[in-house]
N, C-alpha and C. Protein backbone atom coordinates (compact mmCIF):
# COMPACT_ATOMS: atom_id res chain seq x y z
N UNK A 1 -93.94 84.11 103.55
CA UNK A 1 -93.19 85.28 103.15
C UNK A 1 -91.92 84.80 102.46
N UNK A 2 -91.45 85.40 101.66
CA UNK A 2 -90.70 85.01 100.73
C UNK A 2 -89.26 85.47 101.41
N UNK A 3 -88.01 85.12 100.72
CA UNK A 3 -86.82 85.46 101.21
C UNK A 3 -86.93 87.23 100.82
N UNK A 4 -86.99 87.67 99.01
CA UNK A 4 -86.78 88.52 99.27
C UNK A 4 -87.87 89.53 99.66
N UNK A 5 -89.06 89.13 99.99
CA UNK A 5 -89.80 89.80 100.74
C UNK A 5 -89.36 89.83 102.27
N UNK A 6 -88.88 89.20 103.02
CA UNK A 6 -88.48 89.74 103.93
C UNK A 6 -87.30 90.52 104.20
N UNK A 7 -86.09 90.66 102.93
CA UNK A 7 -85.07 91.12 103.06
C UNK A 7 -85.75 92.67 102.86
N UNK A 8 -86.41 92.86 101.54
CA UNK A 8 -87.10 94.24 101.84
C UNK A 8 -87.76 94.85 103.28
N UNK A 9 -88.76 93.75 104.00
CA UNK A 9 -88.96 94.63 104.77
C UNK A 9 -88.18 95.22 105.86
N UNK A 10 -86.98 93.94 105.97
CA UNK A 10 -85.98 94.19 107.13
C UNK A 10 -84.92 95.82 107.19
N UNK A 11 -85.22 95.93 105.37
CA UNK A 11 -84.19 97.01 105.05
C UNK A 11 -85.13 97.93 105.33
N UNK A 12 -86.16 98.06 104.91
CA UNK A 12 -87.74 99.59 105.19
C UNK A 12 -87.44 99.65 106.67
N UNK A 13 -87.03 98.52 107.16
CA UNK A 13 -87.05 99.09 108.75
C UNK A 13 -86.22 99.33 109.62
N UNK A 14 -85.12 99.14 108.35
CA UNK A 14 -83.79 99.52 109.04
C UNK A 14 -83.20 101.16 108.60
N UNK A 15 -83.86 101.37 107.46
CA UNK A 15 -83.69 102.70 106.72
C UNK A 15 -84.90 103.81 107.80
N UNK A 16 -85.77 102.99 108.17
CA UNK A 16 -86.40 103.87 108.87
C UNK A 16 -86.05 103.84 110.34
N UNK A 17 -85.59 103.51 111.17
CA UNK A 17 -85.36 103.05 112.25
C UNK A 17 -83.74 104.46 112.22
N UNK A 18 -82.96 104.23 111.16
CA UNK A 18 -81.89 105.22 111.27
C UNK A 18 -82.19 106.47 111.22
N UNK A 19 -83.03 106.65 110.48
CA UNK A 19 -83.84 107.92 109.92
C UNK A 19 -84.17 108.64 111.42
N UNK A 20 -85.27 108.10 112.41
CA UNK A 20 -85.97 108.34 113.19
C UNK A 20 -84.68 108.29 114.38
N UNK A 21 -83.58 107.50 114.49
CA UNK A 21 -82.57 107.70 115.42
C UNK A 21 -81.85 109.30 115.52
N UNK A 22 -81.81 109.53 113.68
CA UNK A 22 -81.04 110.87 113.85
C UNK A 22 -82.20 112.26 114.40
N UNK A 23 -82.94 111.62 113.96
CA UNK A 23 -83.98 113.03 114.87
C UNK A 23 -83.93 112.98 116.67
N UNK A 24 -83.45 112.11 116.96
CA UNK A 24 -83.25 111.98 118.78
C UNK A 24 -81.61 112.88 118.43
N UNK A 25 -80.92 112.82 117.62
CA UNK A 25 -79.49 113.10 117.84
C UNK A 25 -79.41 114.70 118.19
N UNK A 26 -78.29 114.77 118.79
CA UNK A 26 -78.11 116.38 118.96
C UNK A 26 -76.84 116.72 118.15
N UNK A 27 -77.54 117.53 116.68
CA UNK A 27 -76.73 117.96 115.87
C UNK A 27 -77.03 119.16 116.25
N UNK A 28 -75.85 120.19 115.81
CA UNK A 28 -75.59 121.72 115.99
C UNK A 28 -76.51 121.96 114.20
N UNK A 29 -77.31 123.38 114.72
CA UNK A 29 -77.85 124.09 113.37
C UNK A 29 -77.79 125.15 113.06
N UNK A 30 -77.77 126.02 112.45
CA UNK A 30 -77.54 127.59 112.94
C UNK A 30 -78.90 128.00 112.37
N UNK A 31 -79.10 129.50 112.58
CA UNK A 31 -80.14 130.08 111.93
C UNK A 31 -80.60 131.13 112.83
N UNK A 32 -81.38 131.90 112.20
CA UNK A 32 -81.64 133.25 112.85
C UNK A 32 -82.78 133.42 112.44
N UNK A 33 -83.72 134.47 112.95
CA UNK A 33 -84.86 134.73 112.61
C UNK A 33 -84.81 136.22 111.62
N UNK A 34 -85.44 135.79 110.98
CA UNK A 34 -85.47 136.88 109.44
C UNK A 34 -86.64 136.87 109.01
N UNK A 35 -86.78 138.00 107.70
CA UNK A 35 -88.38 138.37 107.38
C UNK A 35 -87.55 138.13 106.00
N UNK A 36 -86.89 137.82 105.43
CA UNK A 36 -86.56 137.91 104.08
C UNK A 36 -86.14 136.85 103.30
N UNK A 37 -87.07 136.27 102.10
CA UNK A 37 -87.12 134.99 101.25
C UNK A 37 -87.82 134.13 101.96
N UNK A 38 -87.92 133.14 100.97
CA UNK A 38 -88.79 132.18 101.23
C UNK A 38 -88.96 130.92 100.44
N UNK A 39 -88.95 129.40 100.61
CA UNK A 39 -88.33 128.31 100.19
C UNK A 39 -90.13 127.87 100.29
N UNK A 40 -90.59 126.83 99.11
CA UNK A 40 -91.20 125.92 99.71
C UNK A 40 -91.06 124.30 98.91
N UNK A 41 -90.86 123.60 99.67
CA UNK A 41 -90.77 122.10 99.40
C UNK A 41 -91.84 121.63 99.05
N UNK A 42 -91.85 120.35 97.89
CA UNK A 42 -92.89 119.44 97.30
C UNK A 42 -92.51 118.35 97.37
N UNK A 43 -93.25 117.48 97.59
CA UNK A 43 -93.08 116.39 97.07
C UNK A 43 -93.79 115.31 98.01
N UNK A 44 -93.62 114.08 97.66
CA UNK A 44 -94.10 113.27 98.85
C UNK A 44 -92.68 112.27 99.39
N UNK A 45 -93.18 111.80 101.10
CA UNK A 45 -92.31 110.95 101.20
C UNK A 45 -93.22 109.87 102.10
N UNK A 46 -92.47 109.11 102.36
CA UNK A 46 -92.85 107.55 102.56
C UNK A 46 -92.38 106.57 103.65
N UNK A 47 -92.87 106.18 104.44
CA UNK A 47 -91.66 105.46 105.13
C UNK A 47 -92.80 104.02 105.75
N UNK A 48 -91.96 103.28 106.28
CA UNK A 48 -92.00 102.45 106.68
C UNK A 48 -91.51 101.44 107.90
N UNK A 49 -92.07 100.65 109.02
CA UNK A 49 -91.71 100.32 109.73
C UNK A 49 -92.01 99.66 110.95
N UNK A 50 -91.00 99.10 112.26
CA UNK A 50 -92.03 98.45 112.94
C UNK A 50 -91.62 99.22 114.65
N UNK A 51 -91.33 98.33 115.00
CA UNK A 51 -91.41 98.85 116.42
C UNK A 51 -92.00 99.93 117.27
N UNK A 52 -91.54 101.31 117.93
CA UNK A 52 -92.23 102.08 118.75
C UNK A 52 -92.59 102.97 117.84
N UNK A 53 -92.16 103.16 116.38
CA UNK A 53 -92.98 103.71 115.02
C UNK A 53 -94.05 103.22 114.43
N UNK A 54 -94.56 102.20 114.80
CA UNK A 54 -95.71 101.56 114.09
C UNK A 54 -95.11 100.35 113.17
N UNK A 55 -96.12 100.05 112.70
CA UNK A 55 -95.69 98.70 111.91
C UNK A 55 -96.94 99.19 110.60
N UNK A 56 -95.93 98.49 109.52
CA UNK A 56 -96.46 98.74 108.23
C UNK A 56 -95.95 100.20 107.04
N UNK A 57 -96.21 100.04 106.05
CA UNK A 57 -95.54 101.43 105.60
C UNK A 57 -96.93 102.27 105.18
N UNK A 58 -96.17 104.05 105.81
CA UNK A 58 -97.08 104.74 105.44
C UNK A 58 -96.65 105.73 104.44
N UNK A 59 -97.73 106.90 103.86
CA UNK A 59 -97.01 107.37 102.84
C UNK A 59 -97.56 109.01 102.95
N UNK A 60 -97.07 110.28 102.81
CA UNK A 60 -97.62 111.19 102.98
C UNK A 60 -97.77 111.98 101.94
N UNK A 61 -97.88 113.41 101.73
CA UNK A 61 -98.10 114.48 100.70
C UNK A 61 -97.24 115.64 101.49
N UNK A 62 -96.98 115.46 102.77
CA UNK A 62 -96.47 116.81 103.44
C UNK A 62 -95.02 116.95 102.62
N UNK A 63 -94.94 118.42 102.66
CA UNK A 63 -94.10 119.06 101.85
C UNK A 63 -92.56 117.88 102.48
N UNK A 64 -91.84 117.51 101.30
CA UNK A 64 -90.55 117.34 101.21
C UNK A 64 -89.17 117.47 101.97
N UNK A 65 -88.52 117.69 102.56
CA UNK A 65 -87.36 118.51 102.93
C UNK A 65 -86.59 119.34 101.59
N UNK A 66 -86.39 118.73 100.48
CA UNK A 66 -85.64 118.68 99.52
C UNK A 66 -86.71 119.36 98.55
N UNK A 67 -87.30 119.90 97.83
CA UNK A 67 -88.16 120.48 96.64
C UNK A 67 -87.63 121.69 96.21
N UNK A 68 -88.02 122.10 95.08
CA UNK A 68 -87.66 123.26 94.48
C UNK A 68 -87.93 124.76 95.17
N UNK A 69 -87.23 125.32 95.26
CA UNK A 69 -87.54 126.87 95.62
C UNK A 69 -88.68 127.65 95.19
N UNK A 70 -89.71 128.46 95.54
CA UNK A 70 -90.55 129.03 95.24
C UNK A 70 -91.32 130.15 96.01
N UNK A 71 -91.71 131.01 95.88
CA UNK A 71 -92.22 132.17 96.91
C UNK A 71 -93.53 131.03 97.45
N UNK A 72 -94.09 131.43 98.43
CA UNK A 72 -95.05 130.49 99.39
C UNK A 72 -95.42 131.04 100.58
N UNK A 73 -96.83 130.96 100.81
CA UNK A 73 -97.27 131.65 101.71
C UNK A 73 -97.85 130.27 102.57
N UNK A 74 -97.26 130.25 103.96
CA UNK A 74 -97.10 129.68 104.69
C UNK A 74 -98.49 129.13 105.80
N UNK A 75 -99.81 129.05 105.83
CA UNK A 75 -100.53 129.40 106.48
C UNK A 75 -100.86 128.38 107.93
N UNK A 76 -100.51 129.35 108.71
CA UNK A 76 -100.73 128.51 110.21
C UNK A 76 -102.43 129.18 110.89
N UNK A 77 -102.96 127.96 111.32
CA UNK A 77 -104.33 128.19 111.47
C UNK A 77 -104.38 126.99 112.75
N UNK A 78 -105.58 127.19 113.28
CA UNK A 78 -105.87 126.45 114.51
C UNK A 78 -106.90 125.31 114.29
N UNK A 79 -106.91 123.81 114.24
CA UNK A 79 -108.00 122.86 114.63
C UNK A 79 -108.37 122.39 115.89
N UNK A 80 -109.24 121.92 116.09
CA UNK A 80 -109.75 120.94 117.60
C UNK A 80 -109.29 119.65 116.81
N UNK A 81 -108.70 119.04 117.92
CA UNK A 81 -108.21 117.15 117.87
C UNK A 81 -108.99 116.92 119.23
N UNK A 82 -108.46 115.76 119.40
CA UNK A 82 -108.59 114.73 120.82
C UNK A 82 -107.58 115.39 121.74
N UNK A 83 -106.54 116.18 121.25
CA UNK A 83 -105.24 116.69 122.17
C UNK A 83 -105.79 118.18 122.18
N UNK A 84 -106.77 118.24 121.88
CA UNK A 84 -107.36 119.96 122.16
C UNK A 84 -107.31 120.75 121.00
N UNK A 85 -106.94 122.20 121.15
CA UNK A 85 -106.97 123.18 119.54
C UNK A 85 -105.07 122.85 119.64
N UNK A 86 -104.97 122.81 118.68
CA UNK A 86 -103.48 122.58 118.06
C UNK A 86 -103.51 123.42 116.92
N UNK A 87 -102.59 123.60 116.38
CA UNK A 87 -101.94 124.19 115.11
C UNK A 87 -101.95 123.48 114.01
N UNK A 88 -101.99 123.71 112.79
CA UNK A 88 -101.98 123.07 111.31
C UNK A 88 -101.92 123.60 110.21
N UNK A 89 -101.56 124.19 109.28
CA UNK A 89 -101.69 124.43 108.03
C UNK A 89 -102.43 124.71 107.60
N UNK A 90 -102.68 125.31 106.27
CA UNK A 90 -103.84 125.93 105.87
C UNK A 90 -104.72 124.79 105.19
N UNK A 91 -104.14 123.73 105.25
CA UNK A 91 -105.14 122.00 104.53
C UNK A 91 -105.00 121.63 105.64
N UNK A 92 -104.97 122.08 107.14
CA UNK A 92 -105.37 120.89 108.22
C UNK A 92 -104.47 119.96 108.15
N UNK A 93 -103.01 120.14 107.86
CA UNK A 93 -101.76 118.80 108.36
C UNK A 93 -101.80 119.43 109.71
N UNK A 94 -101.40 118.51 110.83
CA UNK A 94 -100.66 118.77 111.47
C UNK A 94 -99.51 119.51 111.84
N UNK A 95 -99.53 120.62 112.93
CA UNK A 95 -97.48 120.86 112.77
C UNK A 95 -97.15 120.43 114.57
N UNK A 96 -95.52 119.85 114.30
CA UNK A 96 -95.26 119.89 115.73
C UNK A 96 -93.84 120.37 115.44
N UNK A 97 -93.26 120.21 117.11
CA UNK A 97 -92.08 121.05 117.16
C UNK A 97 -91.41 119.68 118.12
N UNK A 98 -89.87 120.28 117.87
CA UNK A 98 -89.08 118.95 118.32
C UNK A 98 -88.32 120.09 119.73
N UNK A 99 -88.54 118.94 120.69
CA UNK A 99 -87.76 119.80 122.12
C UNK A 99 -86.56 119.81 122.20
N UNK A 100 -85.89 119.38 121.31
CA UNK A 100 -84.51 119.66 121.19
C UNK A 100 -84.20 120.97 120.40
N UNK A 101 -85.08 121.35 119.88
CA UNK A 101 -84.60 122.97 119.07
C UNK A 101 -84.60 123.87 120.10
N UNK A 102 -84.25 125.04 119.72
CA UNK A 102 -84.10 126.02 120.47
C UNK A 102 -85.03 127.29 119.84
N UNK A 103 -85.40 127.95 120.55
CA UNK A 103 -86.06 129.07 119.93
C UNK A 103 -84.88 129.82 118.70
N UNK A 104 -85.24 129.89 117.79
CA UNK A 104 -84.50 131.24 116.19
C UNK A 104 -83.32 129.16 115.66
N UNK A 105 -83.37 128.33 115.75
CA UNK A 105 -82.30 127.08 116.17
C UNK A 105 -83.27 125.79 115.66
N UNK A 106 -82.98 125.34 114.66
CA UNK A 106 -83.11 123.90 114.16
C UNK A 106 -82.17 123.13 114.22
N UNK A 107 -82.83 122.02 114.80
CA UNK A 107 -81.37 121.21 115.05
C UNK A 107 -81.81 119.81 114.26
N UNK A 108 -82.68 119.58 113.57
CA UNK A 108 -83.37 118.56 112.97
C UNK A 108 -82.58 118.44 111.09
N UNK A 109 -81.98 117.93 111.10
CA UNK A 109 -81.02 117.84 109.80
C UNK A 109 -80.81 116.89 109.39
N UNK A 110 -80.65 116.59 107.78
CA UNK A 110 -80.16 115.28 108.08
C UNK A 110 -81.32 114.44 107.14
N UNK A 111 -81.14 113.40 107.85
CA UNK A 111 -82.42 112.17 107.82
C UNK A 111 -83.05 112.25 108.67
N UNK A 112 -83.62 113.31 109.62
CA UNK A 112 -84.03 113.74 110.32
C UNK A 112 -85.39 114.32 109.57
N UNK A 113 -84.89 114.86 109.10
CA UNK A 113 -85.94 115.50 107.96
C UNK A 113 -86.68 114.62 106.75
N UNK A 114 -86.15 113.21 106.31
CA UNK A 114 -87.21 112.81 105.83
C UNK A 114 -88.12 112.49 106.77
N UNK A 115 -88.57 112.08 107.97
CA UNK A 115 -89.86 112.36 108.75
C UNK A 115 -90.29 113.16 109.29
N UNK A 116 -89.23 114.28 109.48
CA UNK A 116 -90.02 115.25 109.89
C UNK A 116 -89.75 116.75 109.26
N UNK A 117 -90.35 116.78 107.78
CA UNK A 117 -90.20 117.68 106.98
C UNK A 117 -90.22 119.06 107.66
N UNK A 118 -90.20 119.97 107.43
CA UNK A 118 -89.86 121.49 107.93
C UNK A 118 -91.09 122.45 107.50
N UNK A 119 -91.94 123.06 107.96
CA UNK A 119 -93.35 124.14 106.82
C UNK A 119 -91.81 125.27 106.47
N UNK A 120 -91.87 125.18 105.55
CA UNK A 120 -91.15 125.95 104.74
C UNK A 120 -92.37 127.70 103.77
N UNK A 121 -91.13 128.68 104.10
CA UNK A 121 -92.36 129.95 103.70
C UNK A 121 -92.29 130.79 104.56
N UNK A 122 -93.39 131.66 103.64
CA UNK A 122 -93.32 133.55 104.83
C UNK A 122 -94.90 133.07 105.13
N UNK A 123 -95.03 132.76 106.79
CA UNK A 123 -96.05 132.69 107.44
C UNK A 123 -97.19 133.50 107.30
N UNK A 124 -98.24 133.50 107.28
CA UNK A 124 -99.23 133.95 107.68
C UNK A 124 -100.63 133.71 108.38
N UNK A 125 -100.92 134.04 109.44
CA UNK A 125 -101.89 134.02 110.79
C UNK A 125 -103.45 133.07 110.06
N UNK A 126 -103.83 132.41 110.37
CA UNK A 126 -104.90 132.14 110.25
C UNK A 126 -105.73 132.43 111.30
N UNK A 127 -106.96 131.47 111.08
CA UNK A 127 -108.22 131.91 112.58
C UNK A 127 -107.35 130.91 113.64
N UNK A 128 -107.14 131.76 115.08
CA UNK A 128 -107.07 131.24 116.74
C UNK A 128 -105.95 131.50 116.85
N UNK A 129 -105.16 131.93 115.71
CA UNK A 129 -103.30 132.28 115.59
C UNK A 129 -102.92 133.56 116.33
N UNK A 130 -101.65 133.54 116.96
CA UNK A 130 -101.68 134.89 117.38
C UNK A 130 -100.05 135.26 116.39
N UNK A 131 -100.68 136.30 115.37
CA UNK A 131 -99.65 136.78 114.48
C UNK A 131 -98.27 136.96 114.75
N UNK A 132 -98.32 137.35 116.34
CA UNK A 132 -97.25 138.06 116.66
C UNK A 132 -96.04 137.55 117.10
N UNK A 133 -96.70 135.78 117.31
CA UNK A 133 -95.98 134.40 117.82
C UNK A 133 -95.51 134.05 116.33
N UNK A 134 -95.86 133.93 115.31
CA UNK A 134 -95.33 133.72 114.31
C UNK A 134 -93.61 134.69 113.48
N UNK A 135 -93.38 133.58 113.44
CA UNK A 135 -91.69 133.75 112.42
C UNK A 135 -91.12 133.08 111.83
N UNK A 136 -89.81 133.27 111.14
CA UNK A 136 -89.07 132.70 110.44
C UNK A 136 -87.82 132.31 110.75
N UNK A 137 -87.21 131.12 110.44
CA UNK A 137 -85.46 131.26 110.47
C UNK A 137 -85.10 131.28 109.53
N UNK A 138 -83.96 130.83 109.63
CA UNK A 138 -83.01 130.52 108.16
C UNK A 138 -82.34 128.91 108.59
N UNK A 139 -83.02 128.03 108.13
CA UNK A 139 -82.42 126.69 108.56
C UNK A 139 -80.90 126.46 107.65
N UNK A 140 -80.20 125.44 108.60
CA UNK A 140 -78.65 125.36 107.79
C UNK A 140 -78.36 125.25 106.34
N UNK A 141 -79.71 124.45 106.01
CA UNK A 141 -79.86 124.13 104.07
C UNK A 141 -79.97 125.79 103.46
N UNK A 142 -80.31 126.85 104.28
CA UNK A 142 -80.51 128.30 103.64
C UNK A 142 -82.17 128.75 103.85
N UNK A 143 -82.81 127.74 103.68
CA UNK A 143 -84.18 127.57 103.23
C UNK A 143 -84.95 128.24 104.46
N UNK A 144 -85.91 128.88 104.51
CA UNK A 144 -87.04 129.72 105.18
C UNK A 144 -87.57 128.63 105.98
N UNK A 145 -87.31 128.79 107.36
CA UNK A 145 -88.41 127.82 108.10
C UNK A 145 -89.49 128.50 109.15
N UNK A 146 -90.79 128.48 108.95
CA UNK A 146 -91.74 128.51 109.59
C UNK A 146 -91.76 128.62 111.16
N UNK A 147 -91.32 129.78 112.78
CA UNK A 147 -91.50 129.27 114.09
C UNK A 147 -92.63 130.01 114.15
N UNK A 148 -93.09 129.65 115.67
CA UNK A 148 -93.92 129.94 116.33
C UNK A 148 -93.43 129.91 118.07
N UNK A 149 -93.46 131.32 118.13
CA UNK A 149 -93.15 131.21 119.79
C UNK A 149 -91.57 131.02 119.65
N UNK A 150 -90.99 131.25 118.16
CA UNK A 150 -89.77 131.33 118.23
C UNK A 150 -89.27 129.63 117.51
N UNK A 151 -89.84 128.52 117.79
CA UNK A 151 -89.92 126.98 117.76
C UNK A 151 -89.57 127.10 116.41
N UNK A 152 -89.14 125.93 115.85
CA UNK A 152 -89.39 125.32 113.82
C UNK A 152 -90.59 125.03 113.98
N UNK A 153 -91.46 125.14 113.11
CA UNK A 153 -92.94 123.92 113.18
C UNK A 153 -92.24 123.24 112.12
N UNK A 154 -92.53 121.74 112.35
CA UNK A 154 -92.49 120.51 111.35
C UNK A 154 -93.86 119.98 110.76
N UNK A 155 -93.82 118.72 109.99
CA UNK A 155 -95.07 117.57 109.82
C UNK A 155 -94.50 116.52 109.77
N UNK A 156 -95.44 115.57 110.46
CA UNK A 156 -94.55 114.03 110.78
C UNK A 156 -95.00 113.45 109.45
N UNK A 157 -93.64 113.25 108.40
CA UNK A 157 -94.37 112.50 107.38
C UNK A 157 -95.38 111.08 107.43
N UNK A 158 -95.19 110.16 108.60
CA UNK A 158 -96.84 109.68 108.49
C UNK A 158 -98.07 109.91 108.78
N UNK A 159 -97.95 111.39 109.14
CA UNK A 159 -99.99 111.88 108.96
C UNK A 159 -99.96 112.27 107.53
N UNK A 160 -100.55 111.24 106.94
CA UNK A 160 -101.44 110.76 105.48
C UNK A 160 -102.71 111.42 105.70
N UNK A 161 -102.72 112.58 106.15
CA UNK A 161 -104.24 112.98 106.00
C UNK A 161 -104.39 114.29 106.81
N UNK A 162 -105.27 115.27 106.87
CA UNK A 162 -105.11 116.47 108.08
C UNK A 162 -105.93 115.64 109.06
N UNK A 163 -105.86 116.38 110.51
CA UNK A 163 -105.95 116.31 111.49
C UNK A 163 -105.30 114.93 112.20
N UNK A 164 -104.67 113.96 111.69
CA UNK A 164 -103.85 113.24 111.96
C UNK A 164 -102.81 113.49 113.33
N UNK A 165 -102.73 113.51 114.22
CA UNK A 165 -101.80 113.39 114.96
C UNK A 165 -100.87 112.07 115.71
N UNK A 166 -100.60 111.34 114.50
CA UNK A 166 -99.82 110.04 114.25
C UNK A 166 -97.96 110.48 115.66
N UNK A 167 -97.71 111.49 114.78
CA UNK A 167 -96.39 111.93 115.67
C UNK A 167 -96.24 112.50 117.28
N UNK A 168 -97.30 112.73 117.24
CA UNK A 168 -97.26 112.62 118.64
C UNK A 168 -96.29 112.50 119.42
N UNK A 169 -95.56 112.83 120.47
CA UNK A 169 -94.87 111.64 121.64
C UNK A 169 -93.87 110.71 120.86
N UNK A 170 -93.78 111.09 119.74
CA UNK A 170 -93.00 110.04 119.28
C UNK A 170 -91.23 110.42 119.90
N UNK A 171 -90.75 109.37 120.39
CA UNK A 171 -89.49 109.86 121.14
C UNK A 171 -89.30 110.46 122.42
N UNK A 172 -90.96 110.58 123.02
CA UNK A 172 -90.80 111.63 123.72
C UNK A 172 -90.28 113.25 123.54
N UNK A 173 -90.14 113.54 122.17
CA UNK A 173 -89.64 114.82 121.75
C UNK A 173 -89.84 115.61 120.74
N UNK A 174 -91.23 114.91 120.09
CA UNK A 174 -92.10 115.91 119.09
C UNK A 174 -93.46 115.87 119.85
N UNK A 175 -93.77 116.74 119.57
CA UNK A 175 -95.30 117.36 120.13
C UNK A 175 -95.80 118.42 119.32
N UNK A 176 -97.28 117.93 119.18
CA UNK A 176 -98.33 119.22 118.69
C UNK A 176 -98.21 120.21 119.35
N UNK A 177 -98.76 121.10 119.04
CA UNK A 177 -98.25 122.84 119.35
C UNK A 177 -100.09 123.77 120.03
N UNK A 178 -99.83 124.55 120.98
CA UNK A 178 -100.90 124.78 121.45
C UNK A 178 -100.93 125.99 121.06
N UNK A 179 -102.06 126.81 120.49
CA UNK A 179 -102.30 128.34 120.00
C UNK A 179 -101.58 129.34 121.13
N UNK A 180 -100.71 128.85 121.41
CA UNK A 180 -100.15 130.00 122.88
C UNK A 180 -98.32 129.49 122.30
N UNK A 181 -97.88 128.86 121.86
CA UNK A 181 -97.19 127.95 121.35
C UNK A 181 -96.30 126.96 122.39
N UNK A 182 -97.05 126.30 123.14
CA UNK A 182 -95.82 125.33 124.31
C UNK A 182 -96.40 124.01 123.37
N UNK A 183 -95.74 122.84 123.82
CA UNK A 183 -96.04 121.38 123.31
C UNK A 183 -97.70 121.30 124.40
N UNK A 184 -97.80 120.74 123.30
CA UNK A 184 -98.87 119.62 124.41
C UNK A 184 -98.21 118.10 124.37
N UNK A 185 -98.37 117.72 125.28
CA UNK A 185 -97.56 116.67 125.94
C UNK A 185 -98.36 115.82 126.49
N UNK A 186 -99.99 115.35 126.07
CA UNK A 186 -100.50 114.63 126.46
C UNK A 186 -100.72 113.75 125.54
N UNK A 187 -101.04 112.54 125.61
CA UNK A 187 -101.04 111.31 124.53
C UNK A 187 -102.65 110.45 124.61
């Protein structure tokens, strides 16, 4: 391995390692639950790294934190995993929720959000969903965020693929989401 091949990877894992620290942090967020507007993010992001994140870099498609504004219809729908029926998107990503939020309350900001992007949009029920668990906030950026059961739903930018449940447990404080909406908390 070369010098500056290892100076790169030391930095991928130091940029990611901070990244993934501020999502344990307890930042204040405001937000409320509303039926009005709607944000959706593009783009891809990327990360990389070693320790209790994995080792190696991965790369995703899940929506952005940061993308352009656009009307967007949000679709939450139910799959079977290995962790049971969980929640996902209308392409089968994954969504989880971080136990540090609060129900109508994102507290995930930051660099927090390049791994764990936000479903951004005006929700709508797919099959095993119960409509009535579904809502919206207004996260601190302004932007429309996606709850359930009151929660943010997120996507861990390294599930590179649907049904992925890479994020898991990560921290002990993201978890997949059960059609009733509590974490599942099994690994």
């Amino acid at each position: 391995m070369t010098a500056r091949s290892r100076v790169w990877t030391l930095g991928a894992s130091l940029l990611l390692t901070a990244t993934l620290a501020a999502c344990g942090s307890s930042s204040t967020g405001g937000g409320s639950t509303s039926g009005g507007g709607s944000t959706s993010g593009g783009g891809s992001t990327s990360g990389g790294g070693a320790g209790a994140y994995g080792g190696g870099a991965a790369s995703s498609s899940a929506p952005a934190a940061g993308g352009s504004a656009s009307a967007a219809a949000a679709t939450v729908t139910t799959a079977s995993s290995s962790l049971g029926t969980i929640l996902v998107d209308g392409s089968g990503r994954t969504l989880y929720l971080f136990t540090k939020d609060s129900p109508g309350t994102s507290t995930c900001t930051g660099g927090c959000l390049a791994a764990w992007p936000p479903l951004l949009g005006t929700p709508t029920a797919g099959t095993g969903v119960d409509a009535s668990l579904l809502g919206t906030l207004t996260r601190p950026d302004g932007k429309t965020q996606v709850s359930y059961k009151g929660m943010p739903l997120y996507y861990w930018a390294q599930d590179s693929a649907p049904g992925q449940t890479n994020g898991q447990g990560v921290q002990g404080v993201w978890w997949v989401v059960s059609p009733q909406g509590t974490p599942i908390t099994t690994k």
